[in-house]
Structure formats: structure tokens, C-alpha cells
PDB file of N, CA and C in Angstrom:
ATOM      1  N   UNK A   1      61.965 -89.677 -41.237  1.00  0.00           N
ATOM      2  CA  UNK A   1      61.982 -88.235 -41.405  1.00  0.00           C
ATOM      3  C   UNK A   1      62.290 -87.601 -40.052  1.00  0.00           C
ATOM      4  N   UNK A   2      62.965 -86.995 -39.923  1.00  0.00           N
ATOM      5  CA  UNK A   2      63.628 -86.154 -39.055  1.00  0.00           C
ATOM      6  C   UNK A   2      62.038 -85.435 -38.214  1.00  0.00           C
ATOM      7  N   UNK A   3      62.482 -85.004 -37.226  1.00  0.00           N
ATOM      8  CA  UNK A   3      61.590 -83.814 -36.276  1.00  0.00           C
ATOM      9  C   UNK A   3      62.212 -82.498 -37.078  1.00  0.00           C
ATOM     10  N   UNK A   4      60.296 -81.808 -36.541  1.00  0.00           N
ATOM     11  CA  UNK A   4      60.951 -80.136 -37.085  1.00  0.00           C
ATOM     12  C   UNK A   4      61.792 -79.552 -36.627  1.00  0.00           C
ATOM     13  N   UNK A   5      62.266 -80.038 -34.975  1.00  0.00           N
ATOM     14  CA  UNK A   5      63.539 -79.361 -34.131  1.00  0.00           C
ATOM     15  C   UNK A   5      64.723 -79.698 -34.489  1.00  0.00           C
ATOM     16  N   UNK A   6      64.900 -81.043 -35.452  1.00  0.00           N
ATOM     17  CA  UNK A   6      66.301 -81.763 -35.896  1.00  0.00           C
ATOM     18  C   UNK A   6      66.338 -81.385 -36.747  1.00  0.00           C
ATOM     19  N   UNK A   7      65.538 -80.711 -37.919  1.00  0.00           N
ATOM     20  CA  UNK A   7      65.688 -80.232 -39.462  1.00  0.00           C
ATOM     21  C   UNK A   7      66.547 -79.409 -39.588  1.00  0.00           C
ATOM     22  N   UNK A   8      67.808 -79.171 -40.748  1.00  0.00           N
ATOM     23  CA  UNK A   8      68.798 -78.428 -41.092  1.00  0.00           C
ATOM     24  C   UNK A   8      67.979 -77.090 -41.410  1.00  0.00           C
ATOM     25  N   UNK A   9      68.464 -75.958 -41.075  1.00  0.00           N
ATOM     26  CA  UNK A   9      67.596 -74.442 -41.333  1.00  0.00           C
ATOM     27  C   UNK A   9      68.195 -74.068 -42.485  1.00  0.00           C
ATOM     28  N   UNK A  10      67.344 -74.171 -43.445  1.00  0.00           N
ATOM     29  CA  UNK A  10      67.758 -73.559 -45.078  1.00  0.00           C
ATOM     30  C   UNK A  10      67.025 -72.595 -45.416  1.00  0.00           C
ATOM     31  N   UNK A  11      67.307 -71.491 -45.737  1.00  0.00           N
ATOM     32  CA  UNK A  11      65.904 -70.855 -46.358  1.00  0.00           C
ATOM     33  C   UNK A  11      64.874 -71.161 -46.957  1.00  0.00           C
ATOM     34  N   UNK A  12      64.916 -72.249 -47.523  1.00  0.00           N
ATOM     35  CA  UNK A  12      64.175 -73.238 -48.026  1.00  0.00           C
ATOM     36  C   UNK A  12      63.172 -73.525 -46.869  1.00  0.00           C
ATOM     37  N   UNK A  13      63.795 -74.523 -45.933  1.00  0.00           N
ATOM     38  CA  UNK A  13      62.412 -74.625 -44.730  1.00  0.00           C
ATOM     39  C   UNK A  13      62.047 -74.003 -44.346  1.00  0.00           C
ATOM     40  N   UNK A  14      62.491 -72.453 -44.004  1.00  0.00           N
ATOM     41  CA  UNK A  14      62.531 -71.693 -43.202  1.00  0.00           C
ATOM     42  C   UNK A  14      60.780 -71.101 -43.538  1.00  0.00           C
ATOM     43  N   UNK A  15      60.858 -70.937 -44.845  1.00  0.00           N
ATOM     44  CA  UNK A  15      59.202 -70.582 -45.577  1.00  0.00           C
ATOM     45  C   UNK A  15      58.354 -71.411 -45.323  1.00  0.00           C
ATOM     46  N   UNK A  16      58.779 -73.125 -45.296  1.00  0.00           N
ATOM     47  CA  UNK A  16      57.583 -73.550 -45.499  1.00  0.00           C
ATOM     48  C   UNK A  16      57.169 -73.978 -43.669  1.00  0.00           C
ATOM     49  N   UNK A  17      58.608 -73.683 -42.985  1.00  0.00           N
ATOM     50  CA  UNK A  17      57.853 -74.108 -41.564  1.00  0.00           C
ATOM     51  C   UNK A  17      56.794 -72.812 -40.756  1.00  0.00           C
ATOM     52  N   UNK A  18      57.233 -71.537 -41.974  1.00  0.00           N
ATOM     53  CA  UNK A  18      56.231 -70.722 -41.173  1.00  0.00           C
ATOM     54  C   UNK A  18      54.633 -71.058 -42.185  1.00  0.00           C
ATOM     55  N   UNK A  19      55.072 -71.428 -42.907  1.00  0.00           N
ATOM     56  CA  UNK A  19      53.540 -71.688 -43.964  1.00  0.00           C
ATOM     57  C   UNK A  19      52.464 -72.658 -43.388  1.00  0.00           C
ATOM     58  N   UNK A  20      53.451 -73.923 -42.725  1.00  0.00           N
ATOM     59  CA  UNK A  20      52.828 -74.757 -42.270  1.00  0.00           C
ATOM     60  C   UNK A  20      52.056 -74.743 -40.672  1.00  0.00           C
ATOM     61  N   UNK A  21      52.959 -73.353 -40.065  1.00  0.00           N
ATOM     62  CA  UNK A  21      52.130 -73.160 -38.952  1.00  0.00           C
ATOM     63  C   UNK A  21      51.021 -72.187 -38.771  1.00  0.00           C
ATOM     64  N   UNK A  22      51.252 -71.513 -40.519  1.00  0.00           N
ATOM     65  CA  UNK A  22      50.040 -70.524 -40.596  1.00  0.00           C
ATOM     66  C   UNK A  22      48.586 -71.249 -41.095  1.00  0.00           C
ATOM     67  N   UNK A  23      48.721 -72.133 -41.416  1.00  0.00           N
ATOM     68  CA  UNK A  23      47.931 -73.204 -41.489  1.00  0.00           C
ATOM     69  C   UNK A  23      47.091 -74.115 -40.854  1.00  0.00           C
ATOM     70  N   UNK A  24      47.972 -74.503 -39.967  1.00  0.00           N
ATOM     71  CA  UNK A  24      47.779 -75.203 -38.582  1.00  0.00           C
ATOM     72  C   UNK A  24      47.161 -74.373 -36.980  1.00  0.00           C
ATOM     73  N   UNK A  25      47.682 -73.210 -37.337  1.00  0.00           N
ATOM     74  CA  UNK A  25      47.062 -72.669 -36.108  1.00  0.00           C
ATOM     75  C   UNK A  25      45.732 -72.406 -35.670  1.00  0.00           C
ATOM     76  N   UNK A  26      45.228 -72.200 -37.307  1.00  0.00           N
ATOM     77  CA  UNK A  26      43.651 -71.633 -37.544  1.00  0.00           C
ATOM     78  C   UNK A  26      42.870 -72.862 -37.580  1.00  0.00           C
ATOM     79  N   UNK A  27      43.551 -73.597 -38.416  1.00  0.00           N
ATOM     80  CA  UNK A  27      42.800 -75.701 -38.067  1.00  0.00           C
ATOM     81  C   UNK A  27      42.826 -75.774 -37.272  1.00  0.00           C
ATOM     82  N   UNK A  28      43.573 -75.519 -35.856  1.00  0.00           N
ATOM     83  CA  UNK A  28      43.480 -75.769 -34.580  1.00  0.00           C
ATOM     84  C   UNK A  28      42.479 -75.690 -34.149  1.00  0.00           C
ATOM     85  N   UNK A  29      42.463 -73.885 -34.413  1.00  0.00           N
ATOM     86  CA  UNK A  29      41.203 -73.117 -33.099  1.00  0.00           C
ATOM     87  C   UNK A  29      39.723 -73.742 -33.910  1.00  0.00           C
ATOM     88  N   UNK A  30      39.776 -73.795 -35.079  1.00  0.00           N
ATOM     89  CA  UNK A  30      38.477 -74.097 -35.655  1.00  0.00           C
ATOM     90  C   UNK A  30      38.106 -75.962 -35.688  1.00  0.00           C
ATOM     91  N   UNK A  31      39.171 -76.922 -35.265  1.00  0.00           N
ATOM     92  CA  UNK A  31      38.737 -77.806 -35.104  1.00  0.00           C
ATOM     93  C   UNK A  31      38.537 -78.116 -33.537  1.00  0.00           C
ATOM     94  N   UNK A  32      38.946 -77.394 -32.473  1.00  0.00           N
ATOM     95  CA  UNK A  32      38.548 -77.436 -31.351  1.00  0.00           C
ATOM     96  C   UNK A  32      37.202 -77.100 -30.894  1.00  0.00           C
ATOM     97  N   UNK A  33      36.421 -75.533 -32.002  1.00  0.00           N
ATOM     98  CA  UNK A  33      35.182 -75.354 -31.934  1.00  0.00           C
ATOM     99  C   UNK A  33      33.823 -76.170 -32.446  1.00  0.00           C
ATOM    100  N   UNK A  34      34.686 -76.749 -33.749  1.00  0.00           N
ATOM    101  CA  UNK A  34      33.705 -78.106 -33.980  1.00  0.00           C
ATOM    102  C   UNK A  34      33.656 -79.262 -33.026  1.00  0.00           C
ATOM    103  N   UNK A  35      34.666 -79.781 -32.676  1.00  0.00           N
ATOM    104  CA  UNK A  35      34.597 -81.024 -31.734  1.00  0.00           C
ATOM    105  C   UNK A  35      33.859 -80.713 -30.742  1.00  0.00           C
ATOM    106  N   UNK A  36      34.457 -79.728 -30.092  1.00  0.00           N
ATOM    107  CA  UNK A  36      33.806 -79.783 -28.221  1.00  0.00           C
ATOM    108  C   UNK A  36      32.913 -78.776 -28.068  1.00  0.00           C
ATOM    109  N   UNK A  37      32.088 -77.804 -29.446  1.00  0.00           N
ATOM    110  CA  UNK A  37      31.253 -77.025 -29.705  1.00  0.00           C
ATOM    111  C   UNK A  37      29.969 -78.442 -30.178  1.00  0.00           C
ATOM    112  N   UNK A  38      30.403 -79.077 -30.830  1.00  0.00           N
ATOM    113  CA  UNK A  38      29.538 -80.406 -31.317  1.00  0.00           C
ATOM    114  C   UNK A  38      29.313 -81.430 -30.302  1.00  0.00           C
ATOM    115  N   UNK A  39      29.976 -81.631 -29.694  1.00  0.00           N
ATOM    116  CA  UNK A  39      29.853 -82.299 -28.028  1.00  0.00           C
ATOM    117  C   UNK A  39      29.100 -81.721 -26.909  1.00  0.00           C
ATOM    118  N   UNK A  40      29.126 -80.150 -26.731  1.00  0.00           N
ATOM    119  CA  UNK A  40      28.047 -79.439 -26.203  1.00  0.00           C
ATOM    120  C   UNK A  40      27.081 -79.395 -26.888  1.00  0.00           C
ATOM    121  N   UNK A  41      26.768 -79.410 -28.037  1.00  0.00           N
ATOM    122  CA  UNK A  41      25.295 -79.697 -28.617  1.00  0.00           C
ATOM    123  C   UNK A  41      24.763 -81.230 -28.574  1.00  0.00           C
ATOM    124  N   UNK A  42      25.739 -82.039 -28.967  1.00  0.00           N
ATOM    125  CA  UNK A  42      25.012 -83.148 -28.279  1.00  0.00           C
ATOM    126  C   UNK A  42      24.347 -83.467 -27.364  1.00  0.00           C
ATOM    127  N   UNK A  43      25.315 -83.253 -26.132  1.00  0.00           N
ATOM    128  CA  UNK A  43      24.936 -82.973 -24.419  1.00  0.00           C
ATOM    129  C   UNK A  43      23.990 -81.907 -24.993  1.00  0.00           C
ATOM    130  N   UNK A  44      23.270 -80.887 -24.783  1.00  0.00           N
ATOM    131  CA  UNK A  44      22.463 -80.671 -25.069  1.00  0.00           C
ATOM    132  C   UNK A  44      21.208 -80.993 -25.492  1.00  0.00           C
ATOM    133  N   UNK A  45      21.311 -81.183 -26.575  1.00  0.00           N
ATOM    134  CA  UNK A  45      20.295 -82.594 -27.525  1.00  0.00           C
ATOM    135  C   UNK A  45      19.690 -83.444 -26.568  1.00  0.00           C
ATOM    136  N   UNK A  46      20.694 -84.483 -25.528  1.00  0.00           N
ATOM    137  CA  UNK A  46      20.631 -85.632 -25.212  1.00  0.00           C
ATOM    138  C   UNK A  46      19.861 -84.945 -23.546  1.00  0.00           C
ATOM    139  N   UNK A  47      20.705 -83.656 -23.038  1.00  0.00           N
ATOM    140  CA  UNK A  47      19.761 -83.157 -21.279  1.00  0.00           C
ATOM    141  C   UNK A  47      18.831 -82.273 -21.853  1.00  0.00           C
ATOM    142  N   UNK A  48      18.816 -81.436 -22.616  1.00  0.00           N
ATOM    143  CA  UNK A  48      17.501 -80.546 -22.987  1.00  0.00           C
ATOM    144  C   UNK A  48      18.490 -79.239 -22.218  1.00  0.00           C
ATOM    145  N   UNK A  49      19.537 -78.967 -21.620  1.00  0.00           N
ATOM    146  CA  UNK A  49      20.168 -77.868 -20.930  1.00  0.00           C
ATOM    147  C   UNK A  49      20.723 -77.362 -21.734  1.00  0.00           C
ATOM    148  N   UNK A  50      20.718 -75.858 -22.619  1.00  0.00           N
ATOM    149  CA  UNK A  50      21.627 -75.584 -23.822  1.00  0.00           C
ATOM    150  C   UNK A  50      22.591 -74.874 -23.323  1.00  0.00           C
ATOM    151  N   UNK A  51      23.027 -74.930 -22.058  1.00  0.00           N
ATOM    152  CA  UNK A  51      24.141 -74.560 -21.819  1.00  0.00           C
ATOM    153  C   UNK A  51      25.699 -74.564 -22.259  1.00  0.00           C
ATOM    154  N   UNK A  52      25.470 -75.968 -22.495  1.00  0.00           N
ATOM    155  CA  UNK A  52      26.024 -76.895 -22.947  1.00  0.00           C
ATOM    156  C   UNK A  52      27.033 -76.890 -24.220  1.00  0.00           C
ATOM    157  N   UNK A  53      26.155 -76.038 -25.169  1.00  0.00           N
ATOM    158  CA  UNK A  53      26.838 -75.255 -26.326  1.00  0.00           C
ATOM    159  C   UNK A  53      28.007 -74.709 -25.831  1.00  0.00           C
ATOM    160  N   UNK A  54      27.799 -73.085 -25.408  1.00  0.00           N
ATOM    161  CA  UNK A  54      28.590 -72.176 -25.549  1.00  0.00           C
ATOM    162  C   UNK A  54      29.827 -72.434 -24.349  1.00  0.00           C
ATOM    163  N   UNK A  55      29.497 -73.834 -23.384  1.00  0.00           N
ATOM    164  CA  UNK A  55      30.802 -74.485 -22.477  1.00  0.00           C
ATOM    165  C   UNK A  55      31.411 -74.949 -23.419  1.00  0.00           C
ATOM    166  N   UNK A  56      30.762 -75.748 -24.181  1.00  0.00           N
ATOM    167  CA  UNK A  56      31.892 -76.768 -25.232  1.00  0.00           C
ATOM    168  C   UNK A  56      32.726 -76.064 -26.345  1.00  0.00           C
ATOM    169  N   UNK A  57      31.808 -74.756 -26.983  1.00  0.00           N
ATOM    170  CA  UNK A  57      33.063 -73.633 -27.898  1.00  0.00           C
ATOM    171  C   UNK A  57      34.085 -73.110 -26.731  1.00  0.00           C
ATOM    172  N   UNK A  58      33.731 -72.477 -25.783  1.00  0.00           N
ATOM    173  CA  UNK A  58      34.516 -72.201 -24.986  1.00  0.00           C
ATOM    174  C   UNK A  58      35.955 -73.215 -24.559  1.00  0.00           C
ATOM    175  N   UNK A  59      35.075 -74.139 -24.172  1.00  0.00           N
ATOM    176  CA  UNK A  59      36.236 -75.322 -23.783  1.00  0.00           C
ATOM    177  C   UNK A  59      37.373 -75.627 -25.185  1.00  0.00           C
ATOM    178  N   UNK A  60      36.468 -75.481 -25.970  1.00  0.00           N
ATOM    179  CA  UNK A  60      37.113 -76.053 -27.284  1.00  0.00           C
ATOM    180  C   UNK A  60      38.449 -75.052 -27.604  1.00  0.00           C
ATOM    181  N   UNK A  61      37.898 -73.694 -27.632  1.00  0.00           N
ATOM    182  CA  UNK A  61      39.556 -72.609 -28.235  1.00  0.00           C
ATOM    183  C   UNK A  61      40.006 -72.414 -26.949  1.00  0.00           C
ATOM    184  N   UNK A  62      39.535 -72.963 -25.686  1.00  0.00           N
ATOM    185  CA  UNK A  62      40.948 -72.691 -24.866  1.00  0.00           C
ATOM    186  C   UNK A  62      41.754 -74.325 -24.924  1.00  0.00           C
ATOM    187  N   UNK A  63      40.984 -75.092 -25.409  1.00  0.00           N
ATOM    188  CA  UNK A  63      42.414 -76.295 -25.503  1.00  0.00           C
ATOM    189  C   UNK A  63      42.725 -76.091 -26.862  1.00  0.00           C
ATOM    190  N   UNK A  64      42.289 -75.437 -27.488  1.00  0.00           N
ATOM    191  CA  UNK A  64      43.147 -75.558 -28.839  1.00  0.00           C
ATOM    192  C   UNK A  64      44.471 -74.336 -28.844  1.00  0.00           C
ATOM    193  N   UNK A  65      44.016 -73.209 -28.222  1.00  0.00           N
ATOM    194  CA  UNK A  65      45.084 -71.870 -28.145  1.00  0.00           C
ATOM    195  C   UNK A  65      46.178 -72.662 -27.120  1.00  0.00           C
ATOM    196  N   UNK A  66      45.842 -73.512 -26.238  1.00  0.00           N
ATOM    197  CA  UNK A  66      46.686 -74.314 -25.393  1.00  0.00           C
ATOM    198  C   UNK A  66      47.500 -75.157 -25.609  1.00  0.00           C
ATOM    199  N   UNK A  67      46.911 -76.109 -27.349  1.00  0.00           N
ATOM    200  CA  UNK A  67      48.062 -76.531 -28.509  1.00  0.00           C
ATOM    201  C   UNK A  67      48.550 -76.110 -29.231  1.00  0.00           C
ATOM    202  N   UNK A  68      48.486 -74.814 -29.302  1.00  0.00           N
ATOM    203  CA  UNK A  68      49.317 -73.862 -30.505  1.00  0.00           C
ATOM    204  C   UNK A  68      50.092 -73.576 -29.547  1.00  0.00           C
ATOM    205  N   UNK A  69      49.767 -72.755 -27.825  1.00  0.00           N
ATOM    206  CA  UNK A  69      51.142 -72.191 -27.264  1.00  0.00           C
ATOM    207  C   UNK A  69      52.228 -73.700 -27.261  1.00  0.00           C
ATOM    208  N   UNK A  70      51.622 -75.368 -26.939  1.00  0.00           N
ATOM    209  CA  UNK A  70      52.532 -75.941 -26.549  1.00  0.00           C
ATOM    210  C   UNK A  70      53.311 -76.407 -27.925  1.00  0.00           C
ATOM    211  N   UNK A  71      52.523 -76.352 -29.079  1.00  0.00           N
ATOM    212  CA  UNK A  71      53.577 -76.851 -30.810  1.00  0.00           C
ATOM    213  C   UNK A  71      54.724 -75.567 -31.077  1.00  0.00           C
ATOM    214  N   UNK A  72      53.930 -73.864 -30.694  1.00  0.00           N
ATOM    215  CA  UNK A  72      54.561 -73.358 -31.408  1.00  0.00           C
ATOM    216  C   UNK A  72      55.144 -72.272 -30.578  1.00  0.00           C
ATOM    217  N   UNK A  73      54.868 -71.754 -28.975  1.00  0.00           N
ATOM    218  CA  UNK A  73      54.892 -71.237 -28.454  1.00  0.00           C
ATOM    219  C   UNK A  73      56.286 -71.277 -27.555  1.00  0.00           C
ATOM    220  N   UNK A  74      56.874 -72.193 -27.454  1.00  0.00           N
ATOM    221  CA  UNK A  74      57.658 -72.477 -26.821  1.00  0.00           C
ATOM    222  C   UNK A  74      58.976 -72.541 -27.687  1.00  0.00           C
TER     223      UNK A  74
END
């Protein structure tokens, strides 16, 4: 299967490549806040410092807004 940059532009893809990034963008930011929001609670859990939390959401939607600018931004 071809890359999305090699795909022929039909109106046809044209819908579903914006469908698929309206999709993907929000899985992004919200699986970055579970992972490294769930990793600061661990760390947490494990030092007793609850700092730990609101570094790891933090950390989490700036690497995820950081894979949407580099999939879709460019």
C-alpha cells in the first residue's frame, strides 16, 4: 500500500484523509494524557511526590501536539 504522500488525490481520498486525521488528532492528545499522565501517577504512587501527575499530563499533550504538528503540520 502506497504512503499517504504517494496516494493519487481523488475526491474520494480527499474525504477520507481529512476524516482520518480528524480522528487521529484527538487519539493523539488523549492518548498522550493517559500514558505519561499514568506514568506520573505511578511515579507518584511509587515516591509519595504528587507532583508527578500534572508533569506527566503536561509532558504528555506537549509530545502529542508535537506528533500532530510533525504527521500533519508540515
Amino acid at each position: 500500500m502506497p504512503a499517504m504522500s504517494e496516494q493519487k488525490r481523488t475526491p474520494e481520498n480527499d474525504g477520507r484523509d481529512f476524516a482520518n486525521a480528524a480522528w487521529s488528532v484527538p487519539s493523539y492528545i488523549l492518548s498522550g494524557i493517559l500514558v505519561w499522565g499514568g506514568a506520573g501517577w505511578l511515579l507518584s504512587r511509587w515516591t509519595g511526590v504528587y507532583a508527578f501527575i500534572p508533569i506527566g499530563v503536561i509532558l504528555g499533550v506537549g509530545l502529542a501536539v508535537y506528533l500532530v504538528y510533525v504527521k500533519y503540520g508540515r
